[in-house]
N, C-alpha and C. Protein backbone atom coordinates (compact mmCIF):
# COMPACT_ATOMS: atom_id res chain seq x y z
N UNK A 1 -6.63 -10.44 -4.15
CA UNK A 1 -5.72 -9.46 -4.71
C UNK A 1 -6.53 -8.40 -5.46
N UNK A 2 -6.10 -7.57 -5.43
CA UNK A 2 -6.68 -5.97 -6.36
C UNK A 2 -5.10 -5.81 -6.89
N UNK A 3 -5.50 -6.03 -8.76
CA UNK A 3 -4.37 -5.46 -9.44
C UNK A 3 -5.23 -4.46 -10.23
N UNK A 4 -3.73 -3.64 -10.56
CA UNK A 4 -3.47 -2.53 -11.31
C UNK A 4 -2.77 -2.61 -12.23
N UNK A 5 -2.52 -1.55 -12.50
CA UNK A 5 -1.87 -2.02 -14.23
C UNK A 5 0.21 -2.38 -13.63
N UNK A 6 0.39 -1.61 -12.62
CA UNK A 6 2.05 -2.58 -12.32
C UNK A 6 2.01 -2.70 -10.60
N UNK A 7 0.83 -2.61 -9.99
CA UNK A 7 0.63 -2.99 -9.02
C UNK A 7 -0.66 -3.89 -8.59
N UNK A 8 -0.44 -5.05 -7.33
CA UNK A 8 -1.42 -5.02 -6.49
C UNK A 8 -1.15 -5.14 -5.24
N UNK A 9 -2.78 -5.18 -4.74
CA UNK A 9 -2.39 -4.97 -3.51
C UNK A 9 -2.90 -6.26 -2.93
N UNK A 10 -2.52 -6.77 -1.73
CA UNK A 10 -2.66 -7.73 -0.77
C UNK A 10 -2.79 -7.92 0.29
N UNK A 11 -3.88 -8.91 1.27
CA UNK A 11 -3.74 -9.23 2.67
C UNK A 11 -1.90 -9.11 3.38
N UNK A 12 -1.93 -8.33 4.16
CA UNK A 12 -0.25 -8.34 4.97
C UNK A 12 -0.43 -9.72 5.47
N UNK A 13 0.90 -10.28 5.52
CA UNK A 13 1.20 -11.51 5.95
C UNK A 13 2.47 -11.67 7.93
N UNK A 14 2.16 -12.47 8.26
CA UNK A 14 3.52 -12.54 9.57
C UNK A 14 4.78 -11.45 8.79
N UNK A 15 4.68 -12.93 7.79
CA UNK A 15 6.23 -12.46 7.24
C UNK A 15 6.78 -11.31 6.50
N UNK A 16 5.83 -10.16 6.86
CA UNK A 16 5.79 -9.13 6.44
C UNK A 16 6.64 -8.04 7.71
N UNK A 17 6.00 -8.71 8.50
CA UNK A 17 7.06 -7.87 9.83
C UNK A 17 8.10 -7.29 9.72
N UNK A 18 9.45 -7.73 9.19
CA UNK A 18 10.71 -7.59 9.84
C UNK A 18 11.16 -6.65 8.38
N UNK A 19 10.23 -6.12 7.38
CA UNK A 19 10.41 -5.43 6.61
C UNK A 19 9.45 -3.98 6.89
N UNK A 20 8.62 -4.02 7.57
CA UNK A 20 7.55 -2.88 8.17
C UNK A 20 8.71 -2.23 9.04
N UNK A 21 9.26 -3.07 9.94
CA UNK A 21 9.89 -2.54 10.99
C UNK A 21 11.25 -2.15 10.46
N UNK A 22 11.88 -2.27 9.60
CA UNK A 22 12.66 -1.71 8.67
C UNK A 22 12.41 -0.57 8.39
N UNK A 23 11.51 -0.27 7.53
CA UNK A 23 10.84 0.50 6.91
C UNK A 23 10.54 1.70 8.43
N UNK A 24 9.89 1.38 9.25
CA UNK A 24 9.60 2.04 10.52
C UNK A 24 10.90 2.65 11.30
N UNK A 25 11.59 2.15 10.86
CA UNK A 25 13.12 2.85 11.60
C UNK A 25 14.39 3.58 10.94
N UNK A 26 13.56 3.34 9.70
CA UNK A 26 14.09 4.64 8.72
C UNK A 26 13.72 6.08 8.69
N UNK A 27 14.41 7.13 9.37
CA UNK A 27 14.21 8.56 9.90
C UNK A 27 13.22 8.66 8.60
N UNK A 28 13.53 8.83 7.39
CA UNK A 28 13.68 9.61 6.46
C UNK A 28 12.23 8.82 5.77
N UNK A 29 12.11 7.53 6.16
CA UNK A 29 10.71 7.00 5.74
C UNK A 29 9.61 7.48 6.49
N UNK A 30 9.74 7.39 7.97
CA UNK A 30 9.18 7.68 9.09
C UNK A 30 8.68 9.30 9.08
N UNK A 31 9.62 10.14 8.11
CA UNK A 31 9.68 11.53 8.23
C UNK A 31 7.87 12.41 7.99
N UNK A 32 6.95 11.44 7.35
CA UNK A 32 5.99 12.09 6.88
C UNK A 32 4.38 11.46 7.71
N UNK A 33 4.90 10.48 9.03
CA UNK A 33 3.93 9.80 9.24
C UNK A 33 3.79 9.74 10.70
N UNK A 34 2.72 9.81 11.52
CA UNK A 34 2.98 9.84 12.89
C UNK A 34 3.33 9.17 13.88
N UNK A 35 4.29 8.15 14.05
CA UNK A 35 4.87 7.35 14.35
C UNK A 35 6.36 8.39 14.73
N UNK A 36 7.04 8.45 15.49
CA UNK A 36 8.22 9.41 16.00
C UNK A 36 9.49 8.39 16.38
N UNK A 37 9.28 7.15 17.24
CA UNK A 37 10.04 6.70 18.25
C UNK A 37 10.54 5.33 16.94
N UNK A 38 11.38 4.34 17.29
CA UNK A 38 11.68 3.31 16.69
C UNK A 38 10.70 2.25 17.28
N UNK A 39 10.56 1.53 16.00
CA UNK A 39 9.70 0.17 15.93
C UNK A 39 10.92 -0.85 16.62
N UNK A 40 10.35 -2.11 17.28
CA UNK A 40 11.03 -3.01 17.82
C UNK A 40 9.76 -4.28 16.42
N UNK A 41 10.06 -5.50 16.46
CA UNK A 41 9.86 -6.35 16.29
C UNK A 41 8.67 -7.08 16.95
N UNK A 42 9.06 -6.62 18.13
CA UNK A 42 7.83 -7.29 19.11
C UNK A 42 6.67 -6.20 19.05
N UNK A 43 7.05 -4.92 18.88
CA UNK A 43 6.27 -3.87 18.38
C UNK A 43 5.34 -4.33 17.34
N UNK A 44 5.37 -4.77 16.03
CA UNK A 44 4.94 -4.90 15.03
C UNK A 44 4.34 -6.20 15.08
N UNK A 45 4.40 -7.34 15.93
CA UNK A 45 4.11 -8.14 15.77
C UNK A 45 2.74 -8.03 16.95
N UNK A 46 3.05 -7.25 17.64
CA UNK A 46 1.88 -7.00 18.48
C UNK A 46 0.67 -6.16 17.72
N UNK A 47 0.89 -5.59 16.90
CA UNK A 47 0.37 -4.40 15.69
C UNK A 47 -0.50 -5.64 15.06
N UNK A 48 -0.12 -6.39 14.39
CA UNK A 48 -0.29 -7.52 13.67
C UNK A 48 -1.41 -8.34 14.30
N UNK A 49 -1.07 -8.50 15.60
CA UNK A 49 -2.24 -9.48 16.19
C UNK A 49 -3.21 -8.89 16.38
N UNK A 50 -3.26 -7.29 16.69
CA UNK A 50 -4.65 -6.51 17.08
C UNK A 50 -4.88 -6.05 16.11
N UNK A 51 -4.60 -6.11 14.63
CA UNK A 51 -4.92 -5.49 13.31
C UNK A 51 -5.87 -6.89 13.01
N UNK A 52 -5.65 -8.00 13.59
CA UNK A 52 -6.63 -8.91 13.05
C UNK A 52 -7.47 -9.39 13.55
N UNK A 53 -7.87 -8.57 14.53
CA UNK A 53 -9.26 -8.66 15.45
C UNK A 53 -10.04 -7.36 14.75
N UNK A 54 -9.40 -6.84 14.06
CA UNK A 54 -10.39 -5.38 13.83
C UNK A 54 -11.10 -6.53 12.65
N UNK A 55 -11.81 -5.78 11.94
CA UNK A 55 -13.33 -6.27 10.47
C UNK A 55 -12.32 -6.00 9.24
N UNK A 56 -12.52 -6.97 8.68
CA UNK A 56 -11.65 -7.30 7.43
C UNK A 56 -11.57 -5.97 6.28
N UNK A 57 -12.23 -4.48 6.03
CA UNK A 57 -11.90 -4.13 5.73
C UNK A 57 -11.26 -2.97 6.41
N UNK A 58 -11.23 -3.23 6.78
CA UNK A 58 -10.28 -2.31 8.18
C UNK A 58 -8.39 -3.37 8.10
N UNK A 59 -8.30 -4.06 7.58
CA UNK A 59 -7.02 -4.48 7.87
C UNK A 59 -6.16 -3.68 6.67
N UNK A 60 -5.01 -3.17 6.72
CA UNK A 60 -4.35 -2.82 5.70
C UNK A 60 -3.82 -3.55 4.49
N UNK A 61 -3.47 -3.11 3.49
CA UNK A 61 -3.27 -3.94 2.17
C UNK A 61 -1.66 -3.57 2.05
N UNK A 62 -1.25 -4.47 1.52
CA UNK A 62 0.26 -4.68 0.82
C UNK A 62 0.53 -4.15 -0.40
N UNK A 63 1.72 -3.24 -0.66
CA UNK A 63 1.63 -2.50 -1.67
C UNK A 63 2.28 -3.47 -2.59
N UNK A 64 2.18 -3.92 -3.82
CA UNK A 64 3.43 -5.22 -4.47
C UNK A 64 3.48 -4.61 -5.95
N UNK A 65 5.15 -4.75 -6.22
CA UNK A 65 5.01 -4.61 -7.55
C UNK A 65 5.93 -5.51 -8.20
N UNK A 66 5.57 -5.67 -9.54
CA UNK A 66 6.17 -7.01 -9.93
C UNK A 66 7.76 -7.06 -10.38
N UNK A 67 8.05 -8.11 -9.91
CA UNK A 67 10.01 -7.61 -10.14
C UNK A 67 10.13 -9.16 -10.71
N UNK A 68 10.40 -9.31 -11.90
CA UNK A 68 10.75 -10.52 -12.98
C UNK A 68 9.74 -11.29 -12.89
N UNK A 69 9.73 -12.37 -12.47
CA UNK A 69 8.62 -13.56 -12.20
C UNK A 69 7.89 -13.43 -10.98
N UNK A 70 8.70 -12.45 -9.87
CA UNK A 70 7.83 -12.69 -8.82
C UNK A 70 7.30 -11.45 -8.64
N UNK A 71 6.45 -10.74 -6.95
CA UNK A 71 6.30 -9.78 -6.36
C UNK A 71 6.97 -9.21 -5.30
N UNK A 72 7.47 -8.20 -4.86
CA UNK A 72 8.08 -7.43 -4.20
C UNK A 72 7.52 -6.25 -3.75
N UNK A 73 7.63 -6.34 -2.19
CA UNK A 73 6.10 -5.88 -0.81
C UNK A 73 7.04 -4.24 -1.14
N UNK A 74 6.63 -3.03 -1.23
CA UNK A 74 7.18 -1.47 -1.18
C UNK A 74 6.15 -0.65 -0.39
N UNK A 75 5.28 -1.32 0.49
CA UNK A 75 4.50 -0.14 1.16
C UNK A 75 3.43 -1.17 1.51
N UNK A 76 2.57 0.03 2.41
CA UNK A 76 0.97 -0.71 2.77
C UNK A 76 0.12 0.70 2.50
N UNK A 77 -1.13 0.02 2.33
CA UNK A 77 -1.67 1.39 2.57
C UNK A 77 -3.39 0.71 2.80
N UNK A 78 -4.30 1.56 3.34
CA UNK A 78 -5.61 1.24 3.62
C UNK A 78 -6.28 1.83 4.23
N UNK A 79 -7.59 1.64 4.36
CA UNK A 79 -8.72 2.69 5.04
C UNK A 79 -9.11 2.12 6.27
N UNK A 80 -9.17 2.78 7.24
CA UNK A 80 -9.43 2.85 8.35
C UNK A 80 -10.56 4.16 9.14
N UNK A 81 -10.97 3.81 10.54
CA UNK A 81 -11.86 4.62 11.03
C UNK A 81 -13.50 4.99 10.31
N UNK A 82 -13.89 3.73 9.95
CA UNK A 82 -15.05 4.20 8.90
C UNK A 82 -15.82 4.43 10.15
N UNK A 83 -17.06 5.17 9.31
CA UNK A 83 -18.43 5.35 9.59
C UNK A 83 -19.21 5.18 9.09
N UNK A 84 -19.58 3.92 9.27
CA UNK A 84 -20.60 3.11 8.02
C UNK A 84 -22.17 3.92 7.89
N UNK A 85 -22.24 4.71 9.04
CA UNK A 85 -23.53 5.51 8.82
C UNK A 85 -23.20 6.87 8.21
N UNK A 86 -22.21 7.32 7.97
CA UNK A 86 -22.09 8.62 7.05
C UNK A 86 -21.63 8.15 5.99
N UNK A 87 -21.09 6.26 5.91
CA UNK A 87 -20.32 5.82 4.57
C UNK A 87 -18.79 6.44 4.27
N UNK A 88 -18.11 6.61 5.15
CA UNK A 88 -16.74 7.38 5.44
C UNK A 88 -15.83 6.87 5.83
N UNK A 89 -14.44 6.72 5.67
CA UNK A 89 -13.21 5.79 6.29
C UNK A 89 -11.90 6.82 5.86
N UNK A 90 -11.43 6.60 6.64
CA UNK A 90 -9.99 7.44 6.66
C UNK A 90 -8.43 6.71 5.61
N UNK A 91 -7.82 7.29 4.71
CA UNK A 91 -7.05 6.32 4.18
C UNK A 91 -5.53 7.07 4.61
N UNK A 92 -4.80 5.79 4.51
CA UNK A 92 -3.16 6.01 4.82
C UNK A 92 -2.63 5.10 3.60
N UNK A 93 -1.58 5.78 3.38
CA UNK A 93 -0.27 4.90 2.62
C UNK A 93 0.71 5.35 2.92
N UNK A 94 1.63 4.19 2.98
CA UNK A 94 3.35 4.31 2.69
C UNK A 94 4.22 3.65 1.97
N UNK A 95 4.93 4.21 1.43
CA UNK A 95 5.98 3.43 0.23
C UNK A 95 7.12 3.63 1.16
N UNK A 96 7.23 2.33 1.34
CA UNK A 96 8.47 1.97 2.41
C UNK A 96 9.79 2.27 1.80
N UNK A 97 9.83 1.11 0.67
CA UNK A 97 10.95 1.39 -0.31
C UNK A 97 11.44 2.90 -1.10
N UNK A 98 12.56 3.10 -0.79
CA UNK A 98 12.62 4.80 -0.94
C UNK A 98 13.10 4.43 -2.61
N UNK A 99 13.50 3.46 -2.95
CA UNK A 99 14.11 3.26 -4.22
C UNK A 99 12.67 2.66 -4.86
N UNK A 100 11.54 2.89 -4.75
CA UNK A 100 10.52 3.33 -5.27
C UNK A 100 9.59 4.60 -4.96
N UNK A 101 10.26 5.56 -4.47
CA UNK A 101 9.63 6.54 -4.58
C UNK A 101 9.81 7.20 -5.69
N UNK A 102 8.91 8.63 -6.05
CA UNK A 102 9.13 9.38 -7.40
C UNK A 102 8.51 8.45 -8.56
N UNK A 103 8.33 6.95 -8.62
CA UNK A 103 7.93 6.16 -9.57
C UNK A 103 6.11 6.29 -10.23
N UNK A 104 5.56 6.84 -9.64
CA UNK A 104 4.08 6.75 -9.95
C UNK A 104 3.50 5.94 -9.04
N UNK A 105 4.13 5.04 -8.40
CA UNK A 105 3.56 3.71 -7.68
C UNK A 105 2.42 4.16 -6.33
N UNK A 106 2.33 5.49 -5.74
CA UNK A 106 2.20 6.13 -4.57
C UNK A 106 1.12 6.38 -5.87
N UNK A 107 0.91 6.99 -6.80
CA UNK A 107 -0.98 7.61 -7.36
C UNK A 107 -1.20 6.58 -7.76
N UNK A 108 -0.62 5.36 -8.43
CA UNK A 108 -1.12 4.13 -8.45
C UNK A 108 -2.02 3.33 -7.60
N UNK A 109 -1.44 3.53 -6.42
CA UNK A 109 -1.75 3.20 -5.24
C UNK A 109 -3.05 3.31 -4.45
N UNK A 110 -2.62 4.89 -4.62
CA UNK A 110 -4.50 5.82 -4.21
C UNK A 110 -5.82 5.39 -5.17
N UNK A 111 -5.50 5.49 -6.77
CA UNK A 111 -6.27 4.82 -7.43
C UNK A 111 -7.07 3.72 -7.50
N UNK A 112 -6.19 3.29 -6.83
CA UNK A 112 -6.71 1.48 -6.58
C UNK A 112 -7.65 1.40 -5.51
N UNK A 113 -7.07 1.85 -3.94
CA UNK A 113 -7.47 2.32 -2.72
C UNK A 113 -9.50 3.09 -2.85
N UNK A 114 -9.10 4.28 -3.71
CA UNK A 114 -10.14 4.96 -4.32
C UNK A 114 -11.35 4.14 -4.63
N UNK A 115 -10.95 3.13 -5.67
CA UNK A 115 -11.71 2.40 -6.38
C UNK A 115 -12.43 1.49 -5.43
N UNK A 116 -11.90 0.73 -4.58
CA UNK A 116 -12.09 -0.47 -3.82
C UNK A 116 -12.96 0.44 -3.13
N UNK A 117 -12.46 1.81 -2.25
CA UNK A 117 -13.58 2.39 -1.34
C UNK A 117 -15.12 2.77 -1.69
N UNK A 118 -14.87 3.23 -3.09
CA UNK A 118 -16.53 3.70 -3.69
C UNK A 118 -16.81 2.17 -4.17
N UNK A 119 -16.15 1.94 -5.19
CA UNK A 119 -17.19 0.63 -5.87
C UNK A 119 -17.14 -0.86 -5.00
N UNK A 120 -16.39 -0.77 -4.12
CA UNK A 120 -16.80 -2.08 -3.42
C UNK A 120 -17.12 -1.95 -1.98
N UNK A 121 -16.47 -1.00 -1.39
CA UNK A 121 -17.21 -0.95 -0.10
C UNK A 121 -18.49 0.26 -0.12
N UNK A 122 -18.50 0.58 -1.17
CA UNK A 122 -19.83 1.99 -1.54
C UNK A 122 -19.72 3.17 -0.25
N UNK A 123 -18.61 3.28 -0.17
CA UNK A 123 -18.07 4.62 0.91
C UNK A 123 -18.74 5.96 -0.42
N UNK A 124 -18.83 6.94 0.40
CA UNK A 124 -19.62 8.13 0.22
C UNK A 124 -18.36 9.20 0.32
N UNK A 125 -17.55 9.25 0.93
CA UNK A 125 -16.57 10.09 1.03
C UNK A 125 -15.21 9.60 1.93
N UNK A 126 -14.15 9.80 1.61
CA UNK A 126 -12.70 8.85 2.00
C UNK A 126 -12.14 10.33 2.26
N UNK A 127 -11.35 10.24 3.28
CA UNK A 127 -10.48 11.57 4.11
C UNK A 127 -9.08 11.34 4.01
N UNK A 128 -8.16 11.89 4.24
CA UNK A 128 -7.00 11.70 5.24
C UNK A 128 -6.35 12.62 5.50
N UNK A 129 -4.96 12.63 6.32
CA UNK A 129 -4.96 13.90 6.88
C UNK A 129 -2.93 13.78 6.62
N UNK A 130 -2.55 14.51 5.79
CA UNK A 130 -0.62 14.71 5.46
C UNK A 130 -0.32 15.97 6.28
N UNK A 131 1.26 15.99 6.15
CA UNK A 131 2.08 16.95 7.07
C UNK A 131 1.86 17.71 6.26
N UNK A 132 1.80 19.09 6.34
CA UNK A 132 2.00 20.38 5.38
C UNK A 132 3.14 20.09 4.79
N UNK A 133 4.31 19.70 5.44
CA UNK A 133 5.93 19.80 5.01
C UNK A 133 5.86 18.68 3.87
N UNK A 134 4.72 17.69 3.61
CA UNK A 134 4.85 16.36 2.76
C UNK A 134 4.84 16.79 1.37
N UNK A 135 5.37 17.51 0.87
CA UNK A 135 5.16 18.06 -0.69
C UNK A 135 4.45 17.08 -2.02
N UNK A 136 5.33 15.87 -1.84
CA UNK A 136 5.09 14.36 -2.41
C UNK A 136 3.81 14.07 -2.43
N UNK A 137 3.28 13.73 -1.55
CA UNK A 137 2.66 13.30 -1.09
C UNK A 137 1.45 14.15 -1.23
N UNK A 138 1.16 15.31 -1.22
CA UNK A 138 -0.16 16.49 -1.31
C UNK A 138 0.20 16.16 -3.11
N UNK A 139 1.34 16.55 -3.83
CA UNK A 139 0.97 16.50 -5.50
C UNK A 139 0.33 15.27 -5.48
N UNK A 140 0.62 13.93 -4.86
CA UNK A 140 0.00 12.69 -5.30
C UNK A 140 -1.64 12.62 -5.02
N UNK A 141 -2.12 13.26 -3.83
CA UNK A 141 -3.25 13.49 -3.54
C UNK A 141 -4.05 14.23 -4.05
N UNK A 142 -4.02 15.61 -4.78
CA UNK A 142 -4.21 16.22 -5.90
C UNK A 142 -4.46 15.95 -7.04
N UNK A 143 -3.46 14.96 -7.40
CA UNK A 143 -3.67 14.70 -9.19
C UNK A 143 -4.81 13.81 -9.09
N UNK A 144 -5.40 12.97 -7.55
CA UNK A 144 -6.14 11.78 -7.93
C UNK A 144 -7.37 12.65 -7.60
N UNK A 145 -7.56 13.59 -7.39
CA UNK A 145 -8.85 14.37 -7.27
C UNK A 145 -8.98 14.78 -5.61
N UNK A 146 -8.53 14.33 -5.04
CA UNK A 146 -8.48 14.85 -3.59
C UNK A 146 -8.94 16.62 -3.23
N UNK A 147 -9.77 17.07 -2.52
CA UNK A 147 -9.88 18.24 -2.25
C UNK A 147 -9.36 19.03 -0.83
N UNK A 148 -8.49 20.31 -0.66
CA UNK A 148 -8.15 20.66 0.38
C UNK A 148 -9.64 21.00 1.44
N UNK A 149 -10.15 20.51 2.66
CA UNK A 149 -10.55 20.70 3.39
C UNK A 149 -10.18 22.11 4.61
N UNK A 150 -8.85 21.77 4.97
CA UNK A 150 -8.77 22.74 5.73
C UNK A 150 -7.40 22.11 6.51
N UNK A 151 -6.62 23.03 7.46
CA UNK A 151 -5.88 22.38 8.12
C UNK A 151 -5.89 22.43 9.65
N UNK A 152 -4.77 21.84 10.33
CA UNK A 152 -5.31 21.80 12.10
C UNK A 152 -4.05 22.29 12.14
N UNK A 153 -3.73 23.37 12.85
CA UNK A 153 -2.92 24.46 13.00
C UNK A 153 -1.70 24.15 14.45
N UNK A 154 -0.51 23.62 13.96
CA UNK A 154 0.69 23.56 14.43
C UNK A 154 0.24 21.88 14.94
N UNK A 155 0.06 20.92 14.40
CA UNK A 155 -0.77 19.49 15.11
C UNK A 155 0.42 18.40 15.01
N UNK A 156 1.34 18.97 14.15
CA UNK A 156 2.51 18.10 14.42
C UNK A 156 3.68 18.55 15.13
N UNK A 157 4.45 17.52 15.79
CA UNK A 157 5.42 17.92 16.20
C UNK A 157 6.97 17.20 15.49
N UNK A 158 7.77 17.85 14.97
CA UNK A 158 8.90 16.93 14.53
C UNK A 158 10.06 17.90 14.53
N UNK A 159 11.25 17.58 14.44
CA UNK A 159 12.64 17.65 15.06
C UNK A 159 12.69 19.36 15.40
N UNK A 160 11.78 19.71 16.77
CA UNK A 160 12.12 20.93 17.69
C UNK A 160 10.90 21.73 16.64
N UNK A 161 10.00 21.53 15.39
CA UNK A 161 9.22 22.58 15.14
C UNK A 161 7.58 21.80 14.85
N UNK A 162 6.95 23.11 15.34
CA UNK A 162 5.13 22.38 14.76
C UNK A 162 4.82 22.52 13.53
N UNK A 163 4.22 21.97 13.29
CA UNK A 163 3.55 21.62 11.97
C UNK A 163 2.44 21.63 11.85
N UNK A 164 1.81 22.24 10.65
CA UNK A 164 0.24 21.87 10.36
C UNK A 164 0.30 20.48 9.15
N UNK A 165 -0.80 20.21 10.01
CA UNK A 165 -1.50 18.86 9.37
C UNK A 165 -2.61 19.39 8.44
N UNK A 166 -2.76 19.16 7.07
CA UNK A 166 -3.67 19.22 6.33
C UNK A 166 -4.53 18.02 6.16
N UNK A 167 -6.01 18.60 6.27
CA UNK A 167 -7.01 17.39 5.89
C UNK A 167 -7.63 17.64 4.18
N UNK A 168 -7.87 16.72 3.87
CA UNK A 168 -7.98 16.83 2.49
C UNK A 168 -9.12 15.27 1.96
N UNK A 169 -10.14 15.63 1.60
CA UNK A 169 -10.93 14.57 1.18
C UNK A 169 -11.27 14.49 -0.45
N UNK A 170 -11.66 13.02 -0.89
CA UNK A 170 -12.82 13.16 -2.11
C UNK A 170 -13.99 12.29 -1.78
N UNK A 171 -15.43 12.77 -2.61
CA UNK A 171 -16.25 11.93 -2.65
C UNK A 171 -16.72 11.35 -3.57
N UNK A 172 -17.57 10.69 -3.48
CA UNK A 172 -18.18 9.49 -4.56
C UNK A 172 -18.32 10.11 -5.59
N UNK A 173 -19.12 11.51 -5.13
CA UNK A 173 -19.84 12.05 -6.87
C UNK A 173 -18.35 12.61 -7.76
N UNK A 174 -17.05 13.17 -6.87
CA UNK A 174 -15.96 13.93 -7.33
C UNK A 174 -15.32 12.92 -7.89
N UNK A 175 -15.39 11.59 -7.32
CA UNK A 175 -14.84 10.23 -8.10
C UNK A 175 -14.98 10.41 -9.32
N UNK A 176 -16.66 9.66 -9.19
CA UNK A 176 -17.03 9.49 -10.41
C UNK A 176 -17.20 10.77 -11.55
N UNK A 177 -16.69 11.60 -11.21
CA UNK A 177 -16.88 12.73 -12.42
C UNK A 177 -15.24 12.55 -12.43
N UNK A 178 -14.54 12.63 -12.04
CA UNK A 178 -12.92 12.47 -12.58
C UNK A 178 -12.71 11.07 -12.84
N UNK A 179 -13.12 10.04 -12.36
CA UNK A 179 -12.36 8.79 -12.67
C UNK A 179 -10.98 8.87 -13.09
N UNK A 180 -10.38 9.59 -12.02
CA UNK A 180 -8.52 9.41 -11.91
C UNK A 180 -7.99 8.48 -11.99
């Protein structure tokens, strides 16, 4: 586990499925991520078996936050696509639960993500790439130090219009001089 001060995060489990795919067939969750079509079950469970042939930090983490005595799963998020010879990996999150959005839990999130990438896997620079239209989501990437890179011009497609995709990175040294 990697905790935070009202989150941690965790290995995804089976029984994590039939709430991903929930989460995956919600227009309005789905609205900011590249995924278009509906998740099936057998979908996700096939996701699941080839997510655990990839290298253990390559598997995604469980977003959890604590609700009375126990934990309660609101997202995943994790780094992917490294390049262990430039020291580089790509990160994603999602807060499934819409009745935790707006909460802080999403820069919580990155923080943590952040941390694990420089001080434990000693990554050199972490990327990722949001919809222009993601408003949320660019303030959350911002406040944690994230820098605009540049964007890829009309790269999304969603209901009849294109979209630019913005890429946006930080690195080790921008870390460690903000410690967000």
């Amino acid at each position: 586990m990697i905790y935070g001060n009202r989150i941690r995060l965790r290995a995804n489990e089976r029984t994590d499925l039939s709430l991903f795919t929930r989460w995956l067939n919600d227009p309005e969750v789905r609205e900011h991520i590249s995924h278009t079509l509906p998740f099936s079950l057998a979908l996700e469970e096939q996701w699941f078996e080839n997510m655990l042939k990839r290298p253990r930090e390559e598997h995604p983490l469980g977003i959890e936050i604590q609700s009375g005595e126990d934990w309660k799963l609101i997202g995943n998020t994790g780094l992917f696509d490294f390049d262990w010879h430039v020291r580089s990996a790509e990160l994603g999150i999602l807060i499934g639960e819409k009745t935790c959005w707006d909460k802080g839990y999403g820069t919580e999130t990155m923080r943590l993500v952040l941390k694990h990438g420089f001080e434990t896997l000693n990554l050199n620079r972490i990327y990722l790439r949001v919809h222009a239209t993601n408003g949320r989501g660019i303030r959350v990437y911002e406040k944690v130090a994230f820098v605009h890179e540049g964007s890829l011009r009309q790269a999304v497609y969603r209901e009849g219009q294109y979209q630019d995709m913005l890429l946006m990175s930080i690195l080790r040294e921008e870390w460690d001089a903000a410690k967000v």
